[in-house]
N, C-alpha and C. Protein backbone atom coordinates (compact mmCIF):
# COMPACT_ATOMS: atom_id res chain seq x y z
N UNK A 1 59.05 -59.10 -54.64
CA UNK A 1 59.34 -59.76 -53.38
C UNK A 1 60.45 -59.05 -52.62
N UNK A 2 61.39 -58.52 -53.47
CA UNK A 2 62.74 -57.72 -52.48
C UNK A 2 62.02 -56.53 -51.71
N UNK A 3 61.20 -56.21 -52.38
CA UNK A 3 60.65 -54.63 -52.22
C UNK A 3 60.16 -55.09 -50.62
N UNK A 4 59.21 -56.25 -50.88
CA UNK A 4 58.47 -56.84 -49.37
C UNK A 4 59.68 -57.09 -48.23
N UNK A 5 60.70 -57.95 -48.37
CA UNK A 5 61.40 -58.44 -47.61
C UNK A 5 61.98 -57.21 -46.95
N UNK A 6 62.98 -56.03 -47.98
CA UNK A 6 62.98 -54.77 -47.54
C UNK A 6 62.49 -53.86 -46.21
N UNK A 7 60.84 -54.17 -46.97
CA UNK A 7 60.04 -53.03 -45.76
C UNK A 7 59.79 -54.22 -44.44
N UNK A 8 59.65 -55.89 -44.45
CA UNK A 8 59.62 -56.54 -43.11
C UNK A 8 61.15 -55.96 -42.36
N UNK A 9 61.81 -56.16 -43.19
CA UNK A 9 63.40 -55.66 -42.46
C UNK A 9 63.18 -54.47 -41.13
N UNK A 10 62.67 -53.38 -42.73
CA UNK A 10 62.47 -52.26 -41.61
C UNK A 10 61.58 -52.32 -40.75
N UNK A 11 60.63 -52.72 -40.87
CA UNK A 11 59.24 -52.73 -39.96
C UNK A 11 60.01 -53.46 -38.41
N UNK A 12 60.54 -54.27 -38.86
CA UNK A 12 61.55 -55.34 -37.43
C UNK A 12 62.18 -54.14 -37.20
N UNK A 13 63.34 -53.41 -37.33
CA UNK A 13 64.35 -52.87 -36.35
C UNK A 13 63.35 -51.38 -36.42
N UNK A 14 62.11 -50.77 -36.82
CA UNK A 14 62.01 -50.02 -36.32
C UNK A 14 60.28 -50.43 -34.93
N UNK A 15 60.67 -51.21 -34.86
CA UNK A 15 59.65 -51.63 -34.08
C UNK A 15 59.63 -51.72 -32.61
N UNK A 16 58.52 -51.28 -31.60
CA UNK A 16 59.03 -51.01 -30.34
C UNK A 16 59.30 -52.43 -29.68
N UNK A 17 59.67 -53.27 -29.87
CA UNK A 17 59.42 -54.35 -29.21
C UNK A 17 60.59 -54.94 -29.85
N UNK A 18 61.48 -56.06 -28.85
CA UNK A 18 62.99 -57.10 -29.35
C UNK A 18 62.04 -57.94 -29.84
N UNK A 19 63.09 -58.42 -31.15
CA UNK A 19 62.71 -59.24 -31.82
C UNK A 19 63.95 -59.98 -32.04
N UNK A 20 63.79 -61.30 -32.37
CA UNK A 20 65.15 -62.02 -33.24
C UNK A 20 64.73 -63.32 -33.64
N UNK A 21 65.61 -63.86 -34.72
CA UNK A 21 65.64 -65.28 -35.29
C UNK A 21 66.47 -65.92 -35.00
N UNK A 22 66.19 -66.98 -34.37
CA UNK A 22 67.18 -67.84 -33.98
C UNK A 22 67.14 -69.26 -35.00
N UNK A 23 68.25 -69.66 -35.43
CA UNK A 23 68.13 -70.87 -36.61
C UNK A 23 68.76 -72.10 -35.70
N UNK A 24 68.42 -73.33 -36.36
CA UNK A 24 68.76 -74.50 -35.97
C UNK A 24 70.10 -75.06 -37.07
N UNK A 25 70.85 -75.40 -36.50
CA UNK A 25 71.46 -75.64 -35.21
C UNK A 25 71.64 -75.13 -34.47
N UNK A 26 71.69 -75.09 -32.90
CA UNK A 26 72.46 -74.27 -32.06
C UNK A 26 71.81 -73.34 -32.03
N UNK A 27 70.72 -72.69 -32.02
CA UNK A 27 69.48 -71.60 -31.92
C UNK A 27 71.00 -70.59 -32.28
N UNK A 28 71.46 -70.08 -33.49
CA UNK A 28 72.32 -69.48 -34.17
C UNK A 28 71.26 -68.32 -34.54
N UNK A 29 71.88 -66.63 -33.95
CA UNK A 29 70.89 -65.48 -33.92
C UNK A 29 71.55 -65.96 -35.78
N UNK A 30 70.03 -65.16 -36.19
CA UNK A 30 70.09 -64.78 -37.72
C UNK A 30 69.45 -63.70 -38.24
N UNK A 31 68.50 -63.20 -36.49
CA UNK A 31 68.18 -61.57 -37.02
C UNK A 31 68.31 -61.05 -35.96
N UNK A 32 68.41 -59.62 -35.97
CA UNK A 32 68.33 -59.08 -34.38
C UNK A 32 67.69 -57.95 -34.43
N UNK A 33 66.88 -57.39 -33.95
CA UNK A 33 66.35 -55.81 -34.29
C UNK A 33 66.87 -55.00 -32.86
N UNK A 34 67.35 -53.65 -33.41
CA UNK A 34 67.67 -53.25 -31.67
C UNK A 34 67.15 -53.84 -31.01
N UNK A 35 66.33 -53.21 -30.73
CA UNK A 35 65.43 -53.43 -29.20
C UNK A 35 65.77 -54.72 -28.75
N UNK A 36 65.79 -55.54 -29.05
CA UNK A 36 65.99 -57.13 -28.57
C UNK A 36 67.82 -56.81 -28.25
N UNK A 37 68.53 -56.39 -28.56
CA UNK A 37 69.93 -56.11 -28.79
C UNK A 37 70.24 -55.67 -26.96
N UNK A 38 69.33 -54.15 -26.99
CA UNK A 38 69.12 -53.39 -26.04
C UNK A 38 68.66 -54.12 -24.82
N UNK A 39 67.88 -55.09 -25.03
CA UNK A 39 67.13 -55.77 -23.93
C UNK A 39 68.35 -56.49 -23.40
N UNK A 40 69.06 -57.42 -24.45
CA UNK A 40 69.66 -58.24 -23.82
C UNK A 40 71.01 -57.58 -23.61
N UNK A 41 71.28 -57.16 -23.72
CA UNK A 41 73.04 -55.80 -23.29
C UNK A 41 73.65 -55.75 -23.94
N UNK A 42 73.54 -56.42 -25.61
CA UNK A 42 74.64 -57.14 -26.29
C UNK A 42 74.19 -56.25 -27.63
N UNK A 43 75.73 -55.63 -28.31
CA UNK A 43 75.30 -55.30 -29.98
C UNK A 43 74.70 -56.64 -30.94
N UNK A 44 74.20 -55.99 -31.35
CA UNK A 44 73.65 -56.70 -32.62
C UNK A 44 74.73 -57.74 -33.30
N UNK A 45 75.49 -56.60 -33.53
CA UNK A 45 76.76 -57.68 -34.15
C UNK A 45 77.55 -58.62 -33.43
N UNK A 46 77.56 -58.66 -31.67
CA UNK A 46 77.86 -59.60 -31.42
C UNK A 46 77.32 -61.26 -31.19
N UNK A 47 75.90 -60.45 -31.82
CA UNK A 47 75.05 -61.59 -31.27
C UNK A 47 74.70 -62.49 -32.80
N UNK A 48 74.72 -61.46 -33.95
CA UNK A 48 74.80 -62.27 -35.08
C UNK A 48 75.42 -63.55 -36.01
N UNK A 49 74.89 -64.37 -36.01
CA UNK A 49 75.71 -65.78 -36.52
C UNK A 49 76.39 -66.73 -35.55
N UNK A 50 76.08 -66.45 -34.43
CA UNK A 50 76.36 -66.81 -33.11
C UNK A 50 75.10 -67.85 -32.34
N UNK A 51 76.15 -68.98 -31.54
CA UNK A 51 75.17 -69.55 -30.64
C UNK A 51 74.61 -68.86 -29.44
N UNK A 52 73.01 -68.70 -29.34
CA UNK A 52 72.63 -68.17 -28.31
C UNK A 52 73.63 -68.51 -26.77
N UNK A 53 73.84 -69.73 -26.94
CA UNK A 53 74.08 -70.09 -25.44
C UNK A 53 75.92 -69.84 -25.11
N UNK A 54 76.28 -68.82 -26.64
CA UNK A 54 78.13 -68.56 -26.75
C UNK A 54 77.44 -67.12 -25.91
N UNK A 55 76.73 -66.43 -26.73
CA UNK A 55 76.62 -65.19 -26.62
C UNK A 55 76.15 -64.39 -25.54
N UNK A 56 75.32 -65.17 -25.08
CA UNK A 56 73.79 -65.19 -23.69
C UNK A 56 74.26 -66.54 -22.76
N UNK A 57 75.27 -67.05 -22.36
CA UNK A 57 75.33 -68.42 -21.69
C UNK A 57 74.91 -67.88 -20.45
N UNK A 58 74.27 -66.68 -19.73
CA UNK A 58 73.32 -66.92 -18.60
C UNK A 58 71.75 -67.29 -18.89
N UNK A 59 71.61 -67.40 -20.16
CA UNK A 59 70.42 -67.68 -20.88
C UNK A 59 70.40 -69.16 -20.65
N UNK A 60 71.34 -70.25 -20.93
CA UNK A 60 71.31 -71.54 -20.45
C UNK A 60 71.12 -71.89 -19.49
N UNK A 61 72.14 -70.78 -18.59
CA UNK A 61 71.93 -71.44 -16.68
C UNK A 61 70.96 -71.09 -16.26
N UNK A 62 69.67 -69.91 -16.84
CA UNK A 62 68.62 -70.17 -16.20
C UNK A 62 67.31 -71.11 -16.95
N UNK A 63 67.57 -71.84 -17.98
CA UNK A 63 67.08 -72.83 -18.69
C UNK A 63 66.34 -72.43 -20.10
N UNK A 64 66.20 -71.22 -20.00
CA UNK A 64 65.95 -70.95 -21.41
C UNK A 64 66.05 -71.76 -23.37
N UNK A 65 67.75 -72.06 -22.88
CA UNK A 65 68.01 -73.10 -23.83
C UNK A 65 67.28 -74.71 -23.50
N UNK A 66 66.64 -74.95 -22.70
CA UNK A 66 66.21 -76.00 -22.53
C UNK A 66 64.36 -75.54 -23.03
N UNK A 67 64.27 -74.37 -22.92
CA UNK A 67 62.56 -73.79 -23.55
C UNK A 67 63.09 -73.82 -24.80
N UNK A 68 63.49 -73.35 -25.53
CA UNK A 68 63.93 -73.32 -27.39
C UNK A 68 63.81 -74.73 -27.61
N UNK A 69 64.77 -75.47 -26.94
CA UNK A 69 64.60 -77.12 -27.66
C UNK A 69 63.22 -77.39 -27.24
N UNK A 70 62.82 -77.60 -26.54
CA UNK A 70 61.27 -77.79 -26.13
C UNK A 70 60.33 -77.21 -27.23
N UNK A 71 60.24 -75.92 -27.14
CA UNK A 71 59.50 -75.10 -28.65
C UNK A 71 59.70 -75.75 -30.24
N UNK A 72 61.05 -76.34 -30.03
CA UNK A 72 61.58 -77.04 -31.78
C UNK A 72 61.25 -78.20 -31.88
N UNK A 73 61.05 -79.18 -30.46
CA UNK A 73 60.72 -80.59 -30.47
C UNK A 73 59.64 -80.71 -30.38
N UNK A 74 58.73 -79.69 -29.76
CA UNK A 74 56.59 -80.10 -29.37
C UNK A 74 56.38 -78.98 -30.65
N UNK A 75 57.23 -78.45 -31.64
CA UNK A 75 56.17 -77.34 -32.21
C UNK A 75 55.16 -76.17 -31.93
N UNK A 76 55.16 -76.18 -30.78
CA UNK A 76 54.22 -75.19 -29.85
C UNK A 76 54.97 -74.04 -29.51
N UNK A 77 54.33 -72.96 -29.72
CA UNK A 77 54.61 -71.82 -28.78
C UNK A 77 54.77 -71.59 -27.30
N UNK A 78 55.50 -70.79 -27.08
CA UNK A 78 55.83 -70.49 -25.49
C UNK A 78 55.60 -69.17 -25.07
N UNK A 79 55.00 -68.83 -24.11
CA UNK A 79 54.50 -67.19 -23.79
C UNK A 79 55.32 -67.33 -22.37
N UNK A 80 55.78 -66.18 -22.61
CA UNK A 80 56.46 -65.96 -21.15
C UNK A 80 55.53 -64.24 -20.68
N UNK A 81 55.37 -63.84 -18.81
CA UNK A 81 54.81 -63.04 -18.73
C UNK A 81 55.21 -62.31 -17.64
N UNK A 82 55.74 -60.81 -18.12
CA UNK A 82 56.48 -60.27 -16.76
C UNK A 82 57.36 -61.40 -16.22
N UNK A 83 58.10 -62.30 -17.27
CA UNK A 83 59.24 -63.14 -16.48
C UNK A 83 60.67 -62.44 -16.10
N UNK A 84 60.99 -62.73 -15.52
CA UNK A 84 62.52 -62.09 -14.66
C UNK A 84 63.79 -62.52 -15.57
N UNK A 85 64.60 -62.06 -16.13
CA UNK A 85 65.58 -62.28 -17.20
C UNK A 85 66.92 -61.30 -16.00
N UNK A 86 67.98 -62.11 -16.09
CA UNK A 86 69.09 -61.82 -15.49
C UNK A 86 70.42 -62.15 -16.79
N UNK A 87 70.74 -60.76 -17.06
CA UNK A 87 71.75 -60.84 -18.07
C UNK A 87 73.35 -59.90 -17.74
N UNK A 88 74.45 -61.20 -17.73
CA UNK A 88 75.38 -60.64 -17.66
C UNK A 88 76.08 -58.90 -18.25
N UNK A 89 76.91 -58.42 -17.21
CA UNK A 89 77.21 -57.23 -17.78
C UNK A 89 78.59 -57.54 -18.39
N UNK A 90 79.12 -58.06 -19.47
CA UNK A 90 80.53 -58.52 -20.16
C UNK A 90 81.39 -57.26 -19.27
N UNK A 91 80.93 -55.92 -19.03
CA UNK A 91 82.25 -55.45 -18.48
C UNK A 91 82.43 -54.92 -16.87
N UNK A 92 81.74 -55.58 -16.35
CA UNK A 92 81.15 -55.65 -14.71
C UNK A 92 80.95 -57.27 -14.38
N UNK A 93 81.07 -57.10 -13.08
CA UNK A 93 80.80 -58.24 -12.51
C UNK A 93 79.06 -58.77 -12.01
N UNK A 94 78.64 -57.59 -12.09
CA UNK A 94 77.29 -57.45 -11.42
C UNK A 94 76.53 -58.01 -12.80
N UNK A 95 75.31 -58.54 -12.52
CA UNK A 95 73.95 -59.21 -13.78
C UNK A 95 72.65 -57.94 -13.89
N UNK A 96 72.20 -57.69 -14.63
CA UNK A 96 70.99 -56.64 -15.01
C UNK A 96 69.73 -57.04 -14.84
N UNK A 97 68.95 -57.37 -14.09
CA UNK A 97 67.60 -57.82 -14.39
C UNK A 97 66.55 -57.38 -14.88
N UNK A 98 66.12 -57.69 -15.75
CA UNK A 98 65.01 -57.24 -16.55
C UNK A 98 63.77 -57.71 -16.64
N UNK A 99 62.45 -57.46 -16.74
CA UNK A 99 61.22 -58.09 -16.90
C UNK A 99 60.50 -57.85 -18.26
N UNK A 100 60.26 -59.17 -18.60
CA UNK A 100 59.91 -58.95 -20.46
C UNK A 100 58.54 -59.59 -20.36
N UNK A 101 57.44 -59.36 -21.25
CA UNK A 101 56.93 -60.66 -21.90
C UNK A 101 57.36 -60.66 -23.10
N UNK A 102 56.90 -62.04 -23.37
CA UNK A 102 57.96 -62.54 -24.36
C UNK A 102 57.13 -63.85 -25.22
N UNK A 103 57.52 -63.77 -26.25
CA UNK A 103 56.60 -65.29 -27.41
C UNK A 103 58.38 -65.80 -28.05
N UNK A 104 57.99 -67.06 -27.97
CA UNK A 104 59.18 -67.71 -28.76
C UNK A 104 57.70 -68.95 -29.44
N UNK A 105 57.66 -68.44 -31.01
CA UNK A 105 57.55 -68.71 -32.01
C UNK A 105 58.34 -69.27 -33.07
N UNK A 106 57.68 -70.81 -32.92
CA UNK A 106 58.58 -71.62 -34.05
C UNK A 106 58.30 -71.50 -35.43
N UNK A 107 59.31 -71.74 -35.82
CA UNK A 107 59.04 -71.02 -37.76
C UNK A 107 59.45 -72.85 -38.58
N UNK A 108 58.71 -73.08 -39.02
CA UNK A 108 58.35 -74.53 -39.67
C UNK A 108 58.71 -74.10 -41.23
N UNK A 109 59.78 -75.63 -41.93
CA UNK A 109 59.25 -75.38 -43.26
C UNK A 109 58.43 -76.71 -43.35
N UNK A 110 57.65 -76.51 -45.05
CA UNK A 110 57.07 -77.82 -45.28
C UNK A 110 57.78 -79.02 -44.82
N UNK A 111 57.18 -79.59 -43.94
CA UNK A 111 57.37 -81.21 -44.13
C UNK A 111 58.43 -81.27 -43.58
N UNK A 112 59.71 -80.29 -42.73
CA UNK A 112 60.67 -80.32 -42.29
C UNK A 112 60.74 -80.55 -40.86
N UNK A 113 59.73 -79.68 -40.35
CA UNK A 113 59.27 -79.61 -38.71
C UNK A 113 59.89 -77.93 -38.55
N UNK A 114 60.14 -77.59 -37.11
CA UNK A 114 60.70 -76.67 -37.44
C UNK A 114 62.20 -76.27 -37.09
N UNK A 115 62.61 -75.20 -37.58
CA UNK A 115 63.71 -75.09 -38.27
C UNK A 115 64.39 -73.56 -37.31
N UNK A 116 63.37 -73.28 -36.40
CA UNK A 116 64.25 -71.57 -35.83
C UNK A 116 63.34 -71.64 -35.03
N UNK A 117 63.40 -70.42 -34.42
CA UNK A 117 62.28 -69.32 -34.13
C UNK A 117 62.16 -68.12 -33.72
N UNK A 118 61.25 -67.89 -33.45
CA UNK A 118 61.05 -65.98 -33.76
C UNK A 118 60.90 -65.92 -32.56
N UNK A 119 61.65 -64.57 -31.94
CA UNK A 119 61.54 -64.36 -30.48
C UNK A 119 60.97 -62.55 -30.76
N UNK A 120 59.83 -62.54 -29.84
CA UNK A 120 59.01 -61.05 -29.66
C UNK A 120 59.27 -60.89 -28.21
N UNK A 121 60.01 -59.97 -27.69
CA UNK A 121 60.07 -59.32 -26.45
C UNK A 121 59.76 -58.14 -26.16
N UNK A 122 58.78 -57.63 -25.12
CA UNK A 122 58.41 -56.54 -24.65
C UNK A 122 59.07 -56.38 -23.31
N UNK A 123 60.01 -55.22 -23.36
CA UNK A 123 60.81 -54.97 -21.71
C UNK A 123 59.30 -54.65 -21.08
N UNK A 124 59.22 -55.11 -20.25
CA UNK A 124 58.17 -54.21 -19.28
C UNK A 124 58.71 -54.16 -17.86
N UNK A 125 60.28 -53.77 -17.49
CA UNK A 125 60.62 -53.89 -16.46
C UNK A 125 60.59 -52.60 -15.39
N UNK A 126 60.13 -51.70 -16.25
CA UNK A 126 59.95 -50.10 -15.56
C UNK A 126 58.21 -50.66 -15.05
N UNK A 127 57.29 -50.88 -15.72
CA UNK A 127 55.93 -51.42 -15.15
C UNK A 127 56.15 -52.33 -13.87
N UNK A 128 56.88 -53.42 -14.06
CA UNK A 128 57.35 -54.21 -13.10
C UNK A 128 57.58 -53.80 -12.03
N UNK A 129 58.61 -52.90 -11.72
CA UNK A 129 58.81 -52.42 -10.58
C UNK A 129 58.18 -51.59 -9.92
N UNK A 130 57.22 -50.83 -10.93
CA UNK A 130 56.83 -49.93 -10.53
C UNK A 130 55.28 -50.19 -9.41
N UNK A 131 54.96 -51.46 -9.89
CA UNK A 131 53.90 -52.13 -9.25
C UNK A 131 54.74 -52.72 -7.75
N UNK A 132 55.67 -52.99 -8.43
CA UNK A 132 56.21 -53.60 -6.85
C UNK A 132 56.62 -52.66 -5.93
N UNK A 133 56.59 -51.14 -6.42
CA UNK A 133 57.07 -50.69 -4.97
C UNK A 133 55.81 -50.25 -4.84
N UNK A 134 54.42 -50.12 -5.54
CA UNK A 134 52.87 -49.41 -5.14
C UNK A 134 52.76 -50.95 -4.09
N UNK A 135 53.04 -51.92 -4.65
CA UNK A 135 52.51 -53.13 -3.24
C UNK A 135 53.53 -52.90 -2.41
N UNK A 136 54.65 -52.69 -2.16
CA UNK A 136 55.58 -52.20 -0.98
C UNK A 136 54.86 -51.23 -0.26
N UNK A 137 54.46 -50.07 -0.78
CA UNK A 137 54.12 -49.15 -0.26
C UNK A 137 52.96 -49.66 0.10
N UNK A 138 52.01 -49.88 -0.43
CA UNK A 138 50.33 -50.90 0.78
C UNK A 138 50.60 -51.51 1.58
N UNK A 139 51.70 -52.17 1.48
CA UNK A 139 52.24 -53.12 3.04
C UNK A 139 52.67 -52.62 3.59
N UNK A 140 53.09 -51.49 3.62
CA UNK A 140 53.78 -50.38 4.41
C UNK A 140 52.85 -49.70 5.10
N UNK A 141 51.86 -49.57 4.32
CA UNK A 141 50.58 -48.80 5.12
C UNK A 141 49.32 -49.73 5.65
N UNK A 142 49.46 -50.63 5.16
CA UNK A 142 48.65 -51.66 5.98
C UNK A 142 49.52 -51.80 7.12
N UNK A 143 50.38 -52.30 7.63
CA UNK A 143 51.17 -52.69 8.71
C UNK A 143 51.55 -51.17 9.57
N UNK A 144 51.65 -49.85 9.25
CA UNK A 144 50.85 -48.75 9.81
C UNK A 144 49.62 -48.48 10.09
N UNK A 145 48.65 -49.24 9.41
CA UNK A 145 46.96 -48.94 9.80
C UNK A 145 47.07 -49.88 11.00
N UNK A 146 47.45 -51.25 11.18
CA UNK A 146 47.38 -51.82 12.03
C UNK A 146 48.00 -51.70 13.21
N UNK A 147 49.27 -50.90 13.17
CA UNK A 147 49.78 -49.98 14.04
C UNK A 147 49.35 -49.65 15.02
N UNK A 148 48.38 -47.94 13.87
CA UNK A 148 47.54 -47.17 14.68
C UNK A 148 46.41 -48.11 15.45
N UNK A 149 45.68 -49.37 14.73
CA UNK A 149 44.48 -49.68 15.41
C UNK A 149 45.21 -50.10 16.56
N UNK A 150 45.83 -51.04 17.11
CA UNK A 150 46.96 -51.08 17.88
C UNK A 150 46.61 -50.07 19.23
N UNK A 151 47.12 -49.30 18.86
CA UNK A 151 47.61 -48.05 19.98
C UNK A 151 46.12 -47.48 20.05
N UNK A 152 45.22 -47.66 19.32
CA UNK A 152 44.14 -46.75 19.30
C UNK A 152 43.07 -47.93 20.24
N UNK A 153 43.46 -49.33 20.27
CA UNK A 153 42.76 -50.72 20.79
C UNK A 153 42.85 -50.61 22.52
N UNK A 154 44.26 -50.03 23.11
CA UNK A 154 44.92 -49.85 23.86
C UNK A 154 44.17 -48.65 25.01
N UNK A 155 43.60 -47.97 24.39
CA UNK A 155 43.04 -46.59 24.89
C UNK A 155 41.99 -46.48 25.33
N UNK A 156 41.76 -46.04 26.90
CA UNK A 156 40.33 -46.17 27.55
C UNK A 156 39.00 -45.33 26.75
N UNK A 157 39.58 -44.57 25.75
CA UNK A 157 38.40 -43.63 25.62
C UNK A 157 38.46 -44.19 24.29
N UNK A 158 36.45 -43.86 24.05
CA UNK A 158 36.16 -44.44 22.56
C UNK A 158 36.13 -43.38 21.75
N UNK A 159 37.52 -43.83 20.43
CA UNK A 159 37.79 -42.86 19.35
C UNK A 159 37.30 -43.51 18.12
N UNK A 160 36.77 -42.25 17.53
CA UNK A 160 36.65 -42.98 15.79
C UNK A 160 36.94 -41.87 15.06
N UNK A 161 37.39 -42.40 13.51
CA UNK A 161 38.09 -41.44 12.90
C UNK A 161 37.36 -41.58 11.66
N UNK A 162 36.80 -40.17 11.31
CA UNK A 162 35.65 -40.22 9.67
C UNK A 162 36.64 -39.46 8.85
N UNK A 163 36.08 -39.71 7.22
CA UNK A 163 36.64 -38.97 6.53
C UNK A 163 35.75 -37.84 6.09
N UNK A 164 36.50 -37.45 5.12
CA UNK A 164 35.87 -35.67 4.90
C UNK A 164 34.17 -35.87 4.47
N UNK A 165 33.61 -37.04 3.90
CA UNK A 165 31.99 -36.56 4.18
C UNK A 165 31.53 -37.35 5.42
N UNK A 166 32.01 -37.70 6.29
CA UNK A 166 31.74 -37.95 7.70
C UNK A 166 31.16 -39.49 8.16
N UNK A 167 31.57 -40.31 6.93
CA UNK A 167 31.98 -41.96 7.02
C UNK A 167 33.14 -42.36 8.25
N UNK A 168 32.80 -42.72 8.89
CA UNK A 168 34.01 -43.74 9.61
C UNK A 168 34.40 -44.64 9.40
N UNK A 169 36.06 -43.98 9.27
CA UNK A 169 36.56 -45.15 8.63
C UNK A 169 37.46 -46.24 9.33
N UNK A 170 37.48 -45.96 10.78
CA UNK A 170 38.62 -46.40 11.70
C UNK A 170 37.60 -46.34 13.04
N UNK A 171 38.01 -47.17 14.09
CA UNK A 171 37.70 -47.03 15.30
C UNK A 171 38.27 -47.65 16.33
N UNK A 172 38.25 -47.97 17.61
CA UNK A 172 38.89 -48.19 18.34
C UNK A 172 37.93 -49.42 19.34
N UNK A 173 38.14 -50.13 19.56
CA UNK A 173 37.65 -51.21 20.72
C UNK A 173 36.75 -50.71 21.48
N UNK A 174 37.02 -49.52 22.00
CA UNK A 174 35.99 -49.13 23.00
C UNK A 174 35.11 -47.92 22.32
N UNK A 175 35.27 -47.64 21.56
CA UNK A 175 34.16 -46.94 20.14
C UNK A 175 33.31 -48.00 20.08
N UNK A 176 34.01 -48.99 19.59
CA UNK A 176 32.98 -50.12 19.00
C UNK A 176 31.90 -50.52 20.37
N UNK A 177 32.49 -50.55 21.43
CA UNK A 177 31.92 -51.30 22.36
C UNK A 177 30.93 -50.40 22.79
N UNK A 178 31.17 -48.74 22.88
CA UNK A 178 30.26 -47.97 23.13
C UNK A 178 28.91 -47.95 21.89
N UNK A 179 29.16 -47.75 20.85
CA UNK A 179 28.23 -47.87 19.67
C UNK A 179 27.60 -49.01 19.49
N UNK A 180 28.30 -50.27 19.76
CA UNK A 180 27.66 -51.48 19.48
C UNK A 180 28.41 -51.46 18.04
């Protein structure tokens, strides 16, 4: 059995994804694997044997500690997805925002109810943004296409604009009106 517990150890801190155990009382960290460490800004060791809401208390003010008791009192799992996580910088004034999905998994003993739970976090905050500036940038060019139709709506002569195998893809009011 040591041999097993051992290699889960390692398998947790070498794993791409935050992980941690949080115990009852006081969702008290009792494991931490980097990555979860990294996610949230905080060493490992400060977060060990510690109340989540001493260590992470922007974790309370955005209700989080009110999802853990929820997860320990219904027994149910909680999936969070591409949610927005704002975590203090202890040596700045400014907060970090991050985008995770995330499982908070309750860990039950017999007949006890349960007793912790297991938190799996995936940063996906580089994906996150990265989608948000490709939709920045479409609204940017939608609100330029409409622009051009605009100025092109405006113009006595009928223009249309094809692409390279000779589809049209744009036209102008009085294009249309000439073509039907």
């Amino acid at each position: 059995m040591i041999n097993d517990a051992r290699l889960l150890f390692h398998l947790m801190n070498e794993a791409p994804a935050g992980m941690a155990v949080v115990r009852e009382p006081g969702h008290v960290f009792e494991l931490v694997n980097p990555r979860y460490a990294t996610l949230v800004g905080r060493p490992a060791e400060e977060l060990l044997g510690k109340r989540l809401q001493d260590v992470l208390p922007e974790m309370a003010t955005q209700g989080w500690v009110g999802v853990l008791d929820q997860v320990l009192a219904s027994g149910e799992t909680f999936v969070g997805s591409e949610t927005e996580l704002a975590f203090s910088d202890p040596r700045s004034e400014s907060a970090r925002v991050v985008y995770a999905d995330f499982v908070f998994q309750p860990m039950t003993d017999q007949g006890s109810g349960s007793t912790g739970i297991f938190i799996h976090a995936t940063d996906v905050t580089k994906q996150v943004l990265a989608r948000q500036e490709v939709e920045r940038l479409a609204r940017d060019l939608r609100l330029q296409s409409d622009h051009l139709q605009q100025v092109l709506d405006v113009l006595p002569l009928g223009i249309a604009i094809g692409d390279a195998s000779g589809a049209i893809i744009q036209s102008n009011a009085e294009a249309r009106r000439i073509w039907g």
